[in-house]
N, C-alpha and C. Protein backbone atom coordinates (compact mmCIF):
# COMPACT_ATOMS: atom_id res chain seq x y z
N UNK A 1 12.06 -17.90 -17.49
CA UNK A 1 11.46 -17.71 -18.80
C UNK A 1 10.09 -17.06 -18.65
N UNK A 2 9.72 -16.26 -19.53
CA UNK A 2 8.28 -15.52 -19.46
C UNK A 2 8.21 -15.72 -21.09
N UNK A 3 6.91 -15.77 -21.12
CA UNK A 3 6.02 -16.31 -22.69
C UNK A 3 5.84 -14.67 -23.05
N UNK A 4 5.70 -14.63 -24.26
CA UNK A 4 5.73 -13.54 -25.21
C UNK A 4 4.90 -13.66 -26.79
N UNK A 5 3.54 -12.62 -26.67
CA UNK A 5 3.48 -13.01 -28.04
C UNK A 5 3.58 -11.30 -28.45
N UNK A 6 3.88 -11.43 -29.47
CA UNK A 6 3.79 -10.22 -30.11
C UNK A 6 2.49 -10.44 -31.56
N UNK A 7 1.65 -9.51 -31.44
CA UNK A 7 0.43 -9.45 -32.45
C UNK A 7 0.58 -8.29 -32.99
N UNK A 8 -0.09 -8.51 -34.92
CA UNK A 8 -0.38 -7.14 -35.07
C UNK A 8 -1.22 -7.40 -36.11
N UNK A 9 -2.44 -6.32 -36.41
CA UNK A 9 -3.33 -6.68 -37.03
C UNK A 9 -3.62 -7.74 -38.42
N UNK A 10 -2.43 -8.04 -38.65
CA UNK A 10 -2.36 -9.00 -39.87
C UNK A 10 -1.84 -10.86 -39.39
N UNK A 11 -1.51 -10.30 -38.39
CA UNK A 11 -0.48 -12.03 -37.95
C UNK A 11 0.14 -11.88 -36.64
N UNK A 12 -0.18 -12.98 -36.38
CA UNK A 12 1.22 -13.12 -34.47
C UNK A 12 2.32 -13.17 -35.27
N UNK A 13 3.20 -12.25 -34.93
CA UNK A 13 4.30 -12.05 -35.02
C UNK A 13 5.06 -13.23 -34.35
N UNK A 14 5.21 -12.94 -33.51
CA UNK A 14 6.02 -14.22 -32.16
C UNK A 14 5.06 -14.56 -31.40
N UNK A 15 5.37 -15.86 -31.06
CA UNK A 15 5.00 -17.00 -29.63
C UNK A 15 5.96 -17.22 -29.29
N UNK A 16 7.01 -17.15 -28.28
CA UNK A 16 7.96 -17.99 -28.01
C UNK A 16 7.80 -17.36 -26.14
N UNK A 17 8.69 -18.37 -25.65
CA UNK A 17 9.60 -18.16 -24.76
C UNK A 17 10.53 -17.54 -24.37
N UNK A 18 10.77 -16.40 -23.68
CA UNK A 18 12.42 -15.74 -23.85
C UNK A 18 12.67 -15.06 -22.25
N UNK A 19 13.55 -15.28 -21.77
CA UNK A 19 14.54 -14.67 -21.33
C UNK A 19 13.82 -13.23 -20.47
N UNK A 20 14.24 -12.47 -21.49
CA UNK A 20 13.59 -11.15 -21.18
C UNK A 20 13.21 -10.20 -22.37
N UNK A 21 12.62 -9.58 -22.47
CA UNK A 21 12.34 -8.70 -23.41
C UNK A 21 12.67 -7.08 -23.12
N UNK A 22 13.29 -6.14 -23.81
CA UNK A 22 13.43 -5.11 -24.00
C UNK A 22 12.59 -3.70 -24.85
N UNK A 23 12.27 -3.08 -24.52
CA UNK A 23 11.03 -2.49 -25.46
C UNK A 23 11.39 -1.01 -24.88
N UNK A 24 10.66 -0.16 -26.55
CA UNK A 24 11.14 1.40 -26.55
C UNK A 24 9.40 1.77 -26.21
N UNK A 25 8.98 2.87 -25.00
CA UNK A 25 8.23 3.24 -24.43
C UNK A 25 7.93 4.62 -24.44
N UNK A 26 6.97 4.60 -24.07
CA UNK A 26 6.84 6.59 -24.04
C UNK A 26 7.76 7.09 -22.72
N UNK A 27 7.89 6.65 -22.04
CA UNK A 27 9.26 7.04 -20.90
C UNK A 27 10.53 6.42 -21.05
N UNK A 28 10.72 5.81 -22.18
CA UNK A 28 12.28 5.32 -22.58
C UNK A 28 12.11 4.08 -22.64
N UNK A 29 13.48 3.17 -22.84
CA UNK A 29 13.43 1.57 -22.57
C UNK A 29 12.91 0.99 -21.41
N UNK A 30 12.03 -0.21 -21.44
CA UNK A 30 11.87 -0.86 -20.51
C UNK A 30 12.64 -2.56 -20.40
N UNK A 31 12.95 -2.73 -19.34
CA UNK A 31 13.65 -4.24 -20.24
C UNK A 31 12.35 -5.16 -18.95
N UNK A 32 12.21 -6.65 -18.72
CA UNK A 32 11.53 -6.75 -18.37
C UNK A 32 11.71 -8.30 -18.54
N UNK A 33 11.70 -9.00 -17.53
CA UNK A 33 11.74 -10.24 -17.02
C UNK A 33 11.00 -11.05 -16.24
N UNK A 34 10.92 -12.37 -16.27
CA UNK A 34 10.05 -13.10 -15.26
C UNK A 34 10.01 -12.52 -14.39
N UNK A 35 8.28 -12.24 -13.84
CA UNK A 35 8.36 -11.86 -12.38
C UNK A 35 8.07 -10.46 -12.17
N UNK A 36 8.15 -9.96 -13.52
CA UNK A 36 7.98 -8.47 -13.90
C UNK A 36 6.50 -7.78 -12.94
N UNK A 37 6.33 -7.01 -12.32
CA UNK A 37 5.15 -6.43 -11.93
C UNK A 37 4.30 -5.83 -12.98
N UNK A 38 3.22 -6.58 -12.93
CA UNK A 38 1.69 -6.14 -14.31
C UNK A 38 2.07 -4.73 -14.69
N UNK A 39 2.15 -4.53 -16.14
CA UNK A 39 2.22 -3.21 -16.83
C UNK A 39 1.59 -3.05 -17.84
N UNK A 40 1.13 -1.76 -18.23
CA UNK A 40 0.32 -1.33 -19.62
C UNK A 40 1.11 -0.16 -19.86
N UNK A 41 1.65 -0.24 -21.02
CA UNK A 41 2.76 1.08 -21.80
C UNK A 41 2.32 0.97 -23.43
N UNK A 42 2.22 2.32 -23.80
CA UNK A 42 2.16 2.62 -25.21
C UNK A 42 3.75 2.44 -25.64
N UNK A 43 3.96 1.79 -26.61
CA UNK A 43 4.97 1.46 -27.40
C UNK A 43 5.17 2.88 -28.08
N UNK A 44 6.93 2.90 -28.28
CA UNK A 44 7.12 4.23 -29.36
C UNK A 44 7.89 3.17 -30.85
N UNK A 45 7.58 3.71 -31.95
CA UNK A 45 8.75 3.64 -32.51
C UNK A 45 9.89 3.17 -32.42
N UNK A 46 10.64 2.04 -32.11
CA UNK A 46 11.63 1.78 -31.85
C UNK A 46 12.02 0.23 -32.18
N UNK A 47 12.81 -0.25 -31.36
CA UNK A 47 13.11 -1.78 -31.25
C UNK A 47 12.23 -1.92 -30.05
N UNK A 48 12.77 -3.45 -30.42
CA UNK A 48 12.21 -4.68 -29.52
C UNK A 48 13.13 -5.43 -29.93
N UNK A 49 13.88 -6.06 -28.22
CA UNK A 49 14.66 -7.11 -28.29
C UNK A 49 14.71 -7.81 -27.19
N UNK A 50 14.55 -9.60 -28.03
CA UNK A 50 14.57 -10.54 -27.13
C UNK A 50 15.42 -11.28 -27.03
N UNK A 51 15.42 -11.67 -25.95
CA UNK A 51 17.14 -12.25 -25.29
C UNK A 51 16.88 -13.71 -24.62
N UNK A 52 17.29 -14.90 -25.36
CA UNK A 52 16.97 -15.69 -24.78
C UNK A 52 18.46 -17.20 -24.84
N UNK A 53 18.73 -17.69 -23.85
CA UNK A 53 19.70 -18.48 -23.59
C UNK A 53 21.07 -17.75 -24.13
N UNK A 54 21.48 -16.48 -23.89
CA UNK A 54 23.24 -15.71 -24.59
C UNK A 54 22.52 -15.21 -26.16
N UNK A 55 21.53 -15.87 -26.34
CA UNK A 55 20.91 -15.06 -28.27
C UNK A 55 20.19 -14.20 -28.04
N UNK A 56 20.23 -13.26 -29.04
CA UNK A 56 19.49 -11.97 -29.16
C UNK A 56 18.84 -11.96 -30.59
N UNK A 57 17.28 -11.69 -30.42
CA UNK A 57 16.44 -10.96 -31.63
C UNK A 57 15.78 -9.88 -31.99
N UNK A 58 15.95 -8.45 -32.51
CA UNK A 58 15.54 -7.98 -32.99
C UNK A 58 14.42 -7.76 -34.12
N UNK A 59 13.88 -6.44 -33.42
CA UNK A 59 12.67 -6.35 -34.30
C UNK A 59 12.54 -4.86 -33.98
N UNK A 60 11.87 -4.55 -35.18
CA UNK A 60 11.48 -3.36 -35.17
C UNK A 60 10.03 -2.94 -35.32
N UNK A 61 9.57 -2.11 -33.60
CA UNK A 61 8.35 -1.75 -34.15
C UNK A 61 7.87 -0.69 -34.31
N UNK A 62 6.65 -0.30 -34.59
CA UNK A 62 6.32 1.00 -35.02
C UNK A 62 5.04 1.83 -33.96
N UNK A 63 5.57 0.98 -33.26
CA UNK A 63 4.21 1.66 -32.03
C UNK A 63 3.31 0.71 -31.68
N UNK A 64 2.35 1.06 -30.54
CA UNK A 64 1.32 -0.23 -30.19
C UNK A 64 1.57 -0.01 -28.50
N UNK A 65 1.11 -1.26 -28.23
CA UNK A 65 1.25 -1.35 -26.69
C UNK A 65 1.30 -2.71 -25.98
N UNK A 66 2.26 -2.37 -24.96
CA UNK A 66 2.58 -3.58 -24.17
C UNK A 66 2.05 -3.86 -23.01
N UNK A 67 1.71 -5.01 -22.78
CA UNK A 67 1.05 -5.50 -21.44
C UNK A 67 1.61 -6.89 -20.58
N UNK A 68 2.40 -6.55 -19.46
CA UNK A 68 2.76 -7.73 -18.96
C UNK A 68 1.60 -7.71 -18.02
N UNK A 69 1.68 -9.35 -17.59
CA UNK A 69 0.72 -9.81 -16.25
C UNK A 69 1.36 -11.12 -16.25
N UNK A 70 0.41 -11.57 -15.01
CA UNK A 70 1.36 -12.84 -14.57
C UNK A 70 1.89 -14.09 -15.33
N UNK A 71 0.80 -14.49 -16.93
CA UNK A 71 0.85 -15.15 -17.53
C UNK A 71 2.01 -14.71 -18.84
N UNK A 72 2.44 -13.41 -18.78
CA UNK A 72 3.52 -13.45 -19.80
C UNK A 72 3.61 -11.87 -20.44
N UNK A 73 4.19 -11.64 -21.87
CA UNK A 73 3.85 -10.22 -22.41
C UNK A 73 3.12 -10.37 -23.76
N UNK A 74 2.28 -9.48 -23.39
CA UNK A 74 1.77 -9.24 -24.70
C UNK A 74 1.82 -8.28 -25.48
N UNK A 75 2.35 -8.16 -26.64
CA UNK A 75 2.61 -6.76 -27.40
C UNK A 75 1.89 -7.08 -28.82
N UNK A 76 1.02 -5.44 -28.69
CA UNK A 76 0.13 -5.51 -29.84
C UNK A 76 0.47 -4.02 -30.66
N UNK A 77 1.13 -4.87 -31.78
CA UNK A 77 2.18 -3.99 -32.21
C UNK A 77 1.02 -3.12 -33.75
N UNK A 78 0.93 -1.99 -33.87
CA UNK A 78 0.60 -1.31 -35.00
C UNK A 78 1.52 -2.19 -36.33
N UNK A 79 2.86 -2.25 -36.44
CA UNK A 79 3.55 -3.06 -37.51
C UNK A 79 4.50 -3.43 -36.64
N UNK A 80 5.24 -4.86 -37.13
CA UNK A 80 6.50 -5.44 -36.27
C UNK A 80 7.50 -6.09 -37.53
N UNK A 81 8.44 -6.02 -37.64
CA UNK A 81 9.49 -7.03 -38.76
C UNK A 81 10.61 -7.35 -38.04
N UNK A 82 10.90 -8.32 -38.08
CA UNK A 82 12.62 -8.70 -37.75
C UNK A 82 13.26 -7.63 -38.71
N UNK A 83 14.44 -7.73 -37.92
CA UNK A 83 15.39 -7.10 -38.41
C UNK A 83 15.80 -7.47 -39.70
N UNK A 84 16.37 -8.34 -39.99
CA UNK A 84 16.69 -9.18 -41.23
C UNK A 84 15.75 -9.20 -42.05
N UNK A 85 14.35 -8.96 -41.68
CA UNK A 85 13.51 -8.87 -42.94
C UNK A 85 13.24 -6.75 -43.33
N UNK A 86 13.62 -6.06 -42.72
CA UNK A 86 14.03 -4.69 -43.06
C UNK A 86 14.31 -4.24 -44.58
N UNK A 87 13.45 -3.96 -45.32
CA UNK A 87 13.50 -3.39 -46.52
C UNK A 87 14.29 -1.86 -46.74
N UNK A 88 15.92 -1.74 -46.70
CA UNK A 88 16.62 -1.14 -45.89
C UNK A 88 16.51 -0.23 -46.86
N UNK A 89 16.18 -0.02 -48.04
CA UNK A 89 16.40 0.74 -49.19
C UNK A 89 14.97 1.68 -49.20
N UNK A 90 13.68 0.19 -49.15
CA UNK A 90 12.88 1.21 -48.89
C UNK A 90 12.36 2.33 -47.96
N UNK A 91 13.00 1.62 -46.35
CA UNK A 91 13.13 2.64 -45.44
C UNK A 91 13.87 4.10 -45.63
N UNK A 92 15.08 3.57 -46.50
CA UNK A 92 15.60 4.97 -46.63
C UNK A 92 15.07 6.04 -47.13
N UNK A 93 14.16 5.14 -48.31
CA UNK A 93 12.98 5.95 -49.36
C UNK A 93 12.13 6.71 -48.36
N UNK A 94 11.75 6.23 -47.46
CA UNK A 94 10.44 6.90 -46.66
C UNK A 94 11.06 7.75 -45.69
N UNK A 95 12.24 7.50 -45.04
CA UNK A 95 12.70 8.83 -44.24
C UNK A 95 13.32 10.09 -45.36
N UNK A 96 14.00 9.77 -46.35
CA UNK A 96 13.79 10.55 -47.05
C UNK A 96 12.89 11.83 -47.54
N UNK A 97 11.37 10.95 -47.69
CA UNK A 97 10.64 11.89 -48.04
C UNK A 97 9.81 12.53 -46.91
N UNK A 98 9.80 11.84 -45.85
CA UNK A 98 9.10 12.45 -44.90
C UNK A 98 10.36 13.76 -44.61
N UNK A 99 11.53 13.67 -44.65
CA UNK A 99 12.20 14.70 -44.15
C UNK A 99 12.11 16.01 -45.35
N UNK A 100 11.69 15.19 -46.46
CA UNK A 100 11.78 16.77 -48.02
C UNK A 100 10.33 17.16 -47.74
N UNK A 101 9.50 16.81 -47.14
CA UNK A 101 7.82 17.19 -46.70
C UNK A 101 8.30 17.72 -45.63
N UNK A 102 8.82 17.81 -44.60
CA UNK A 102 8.84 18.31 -43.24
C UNK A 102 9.45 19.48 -43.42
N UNK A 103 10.29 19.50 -44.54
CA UNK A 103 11.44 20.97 -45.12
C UNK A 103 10.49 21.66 -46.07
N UNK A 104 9.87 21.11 -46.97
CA UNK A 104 9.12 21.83 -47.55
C UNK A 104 8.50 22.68 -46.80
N UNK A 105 7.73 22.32 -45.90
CA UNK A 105 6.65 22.74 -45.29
C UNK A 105 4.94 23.51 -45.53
N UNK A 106 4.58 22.13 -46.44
CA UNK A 106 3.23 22.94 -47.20
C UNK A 106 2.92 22.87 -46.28
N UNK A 107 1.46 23.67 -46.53
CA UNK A 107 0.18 24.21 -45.77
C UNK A 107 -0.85 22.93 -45.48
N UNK A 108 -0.31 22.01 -46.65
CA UNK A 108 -2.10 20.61 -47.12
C UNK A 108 -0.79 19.85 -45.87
N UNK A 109 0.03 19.37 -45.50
CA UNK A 109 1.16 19.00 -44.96
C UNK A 109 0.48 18.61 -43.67
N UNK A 110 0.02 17.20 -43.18
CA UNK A 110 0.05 16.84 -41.55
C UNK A 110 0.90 16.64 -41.09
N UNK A 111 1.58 17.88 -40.15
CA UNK A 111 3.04 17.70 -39.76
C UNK A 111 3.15 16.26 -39.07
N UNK A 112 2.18 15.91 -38.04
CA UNK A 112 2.05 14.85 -37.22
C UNK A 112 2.33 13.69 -37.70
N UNK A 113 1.42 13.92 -38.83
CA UNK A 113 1.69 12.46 -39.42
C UNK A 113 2.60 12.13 -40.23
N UNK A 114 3.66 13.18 -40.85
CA UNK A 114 4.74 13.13 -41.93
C UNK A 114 6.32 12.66 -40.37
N UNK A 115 5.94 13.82 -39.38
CA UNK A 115 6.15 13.33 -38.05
C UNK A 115 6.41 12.01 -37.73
N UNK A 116 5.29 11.52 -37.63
CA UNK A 116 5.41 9.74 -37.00
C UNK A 116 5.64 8.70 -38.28
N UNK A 117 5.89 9.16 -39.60
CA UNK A 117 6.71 8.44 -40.36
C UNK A 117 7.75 8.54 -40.23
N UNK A 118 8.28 9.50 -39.95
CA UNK A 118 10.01 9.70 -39.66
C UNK A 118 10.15 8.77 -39.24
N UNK A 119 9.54 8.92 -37.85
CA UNK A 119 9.97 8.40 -36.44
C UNK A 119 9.74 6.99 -37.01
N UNK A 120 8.86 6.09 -37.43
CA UNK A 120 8.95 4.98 -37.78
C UNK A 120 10.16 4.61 -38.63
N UNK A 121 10.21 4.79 -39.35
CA UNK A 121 11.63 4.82 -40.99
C UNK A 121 13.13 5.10 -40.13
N UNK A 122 13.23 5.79 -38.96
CA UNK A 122 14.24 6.12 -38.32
C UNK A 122 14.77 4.69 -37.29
N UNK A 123 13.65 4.55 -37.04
CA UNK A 123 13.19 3.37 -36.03
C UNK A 123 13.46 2.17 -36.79
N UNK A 124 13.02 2.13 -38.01
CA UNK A 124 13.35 0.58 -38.65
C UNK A 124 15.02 0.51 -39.19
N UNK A 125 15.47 1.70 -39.42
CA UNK A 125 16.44 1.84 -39.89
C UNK A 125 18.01 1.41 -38.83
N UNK A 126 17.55 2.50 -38.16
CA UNK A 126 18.58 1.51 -36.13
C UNK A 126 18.40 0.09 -36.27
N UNK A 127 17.48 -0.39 -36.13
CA UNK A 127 17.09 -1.62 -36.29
C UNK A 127 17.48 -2.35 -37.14
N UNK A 128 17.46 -2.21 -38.45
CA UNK A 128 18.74 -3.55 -39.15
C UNK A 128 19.64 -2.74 -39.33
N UNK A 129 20.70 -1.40 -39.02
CA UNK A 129 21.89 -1.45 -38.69
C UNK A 129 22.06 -2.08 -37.55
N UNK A 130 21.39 -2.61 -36.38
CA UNK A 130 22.22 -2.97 -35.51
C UNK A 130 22.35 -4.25 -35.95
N UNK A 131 21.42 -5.22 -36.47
CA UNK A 131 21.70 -6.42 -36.80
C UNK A 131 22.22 -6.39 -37.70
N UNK A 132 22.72 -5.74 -39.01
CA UNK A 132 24.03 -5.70 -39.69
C UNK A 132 25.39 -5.70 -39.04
N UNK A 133 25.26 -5.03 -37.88
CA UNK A 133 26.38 -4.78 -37.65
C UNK A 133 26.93 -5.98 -36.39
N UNK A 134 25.87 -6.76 -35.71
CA UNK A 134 25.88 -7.64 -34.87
C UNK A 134 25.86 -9.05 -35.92
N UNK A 135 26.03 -9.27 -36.81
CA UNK A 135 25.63 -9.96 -38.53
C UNK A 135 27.48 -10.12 -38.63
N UNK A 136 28.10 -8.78 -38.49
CA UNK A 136 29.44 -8.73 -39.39
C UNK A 136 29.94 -9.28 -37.85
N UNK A 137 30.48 -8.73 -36.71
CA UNK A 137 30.84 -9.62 -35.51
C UNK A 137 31.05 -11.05 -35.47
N UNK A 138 29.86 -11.54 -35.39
CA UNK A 138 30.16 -13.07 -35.81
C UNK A 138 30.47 -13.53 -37.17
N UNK A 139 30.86 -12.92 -38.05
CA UNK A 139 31.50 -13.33 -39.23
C UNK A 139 33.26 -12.90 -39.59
N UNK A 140 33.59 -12.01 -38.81
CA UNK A 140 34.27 -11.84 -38.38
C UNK A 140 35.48 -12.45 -37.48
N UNK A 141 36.24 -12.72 -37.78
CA UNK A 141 37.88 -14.05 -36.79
C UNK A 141 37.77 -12.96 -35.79
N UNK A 142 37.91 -13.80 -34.74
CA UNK A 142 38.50 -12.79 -33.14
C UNK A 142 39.87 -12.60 -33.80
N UNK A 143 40.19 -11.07 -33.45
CA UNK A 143 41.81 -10.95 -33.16
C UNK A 143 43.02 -11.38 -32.58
């Protein structure tokens, strides 16, 4: 077990205990377990998932950065939500418009930043489809 908090400027997200943690990085996934060798990585856009005793939790974050050391991980997330709390309608709203701004293509237009809304709204969106779809599985009779 390795301790885990996840922070972000409004609230600790998580304290718990888990397993291992999984996280989207500027060089791809990292997954990462007791014992892990000390790291500092900028977080991308993506999930975060923790795995602890056969259970899995999702979350979706929006960037930030992670730091393991010997005492555990710490992730200090720009925004973080469980999956299940995913405002799936309004995400759609915001990739939406970041993509009719990115097509438009005004001039007043910060590509960068219409940019890293995508990428966020894209990011939250993976994110409670997978727990929708890991949601219907166990509700679901084995064949």
């Amino acid at each position: 077990m390795i301790h885990l908090e996840v922070l972000t400027a409004e609230s600790s997200v998580v304290s718990t205990d888990v397993d291992s943690v999984v996280a989207t990085t500027m060089d791809g996934q990292v997954g990462i377990l007791h014992g892990h060798v000390p790291l500092v990585t900028v977080l991308q856009p993506g999930e975060l998932v923790l795995r602890t005793g056969g259970e899995e939790a999702y979350l979706a974050v929006s960037g930030g950065f992670l730091q393991v050391t010997p005492q555990g991980i710490i992730v200090l997330a720009d925004a973080c939500e469980y999956a299940e709390e995913i405002d799936v309608e309004r995400a759609e709203a915001a990739k939406r418009r970041a993509e009719q701004m990115l097509e438009a293509g005004a001039p007043e237009t910060d590509e960068a930043a219409v940019e890293a809304a995508l990428r966020r709204s894209v990011a939250r969106l993976r994110v409670a489809d997978k727990y929708r779809v890991k949601a219907r599985r166990r509700v679901l009779p084995a064949p």
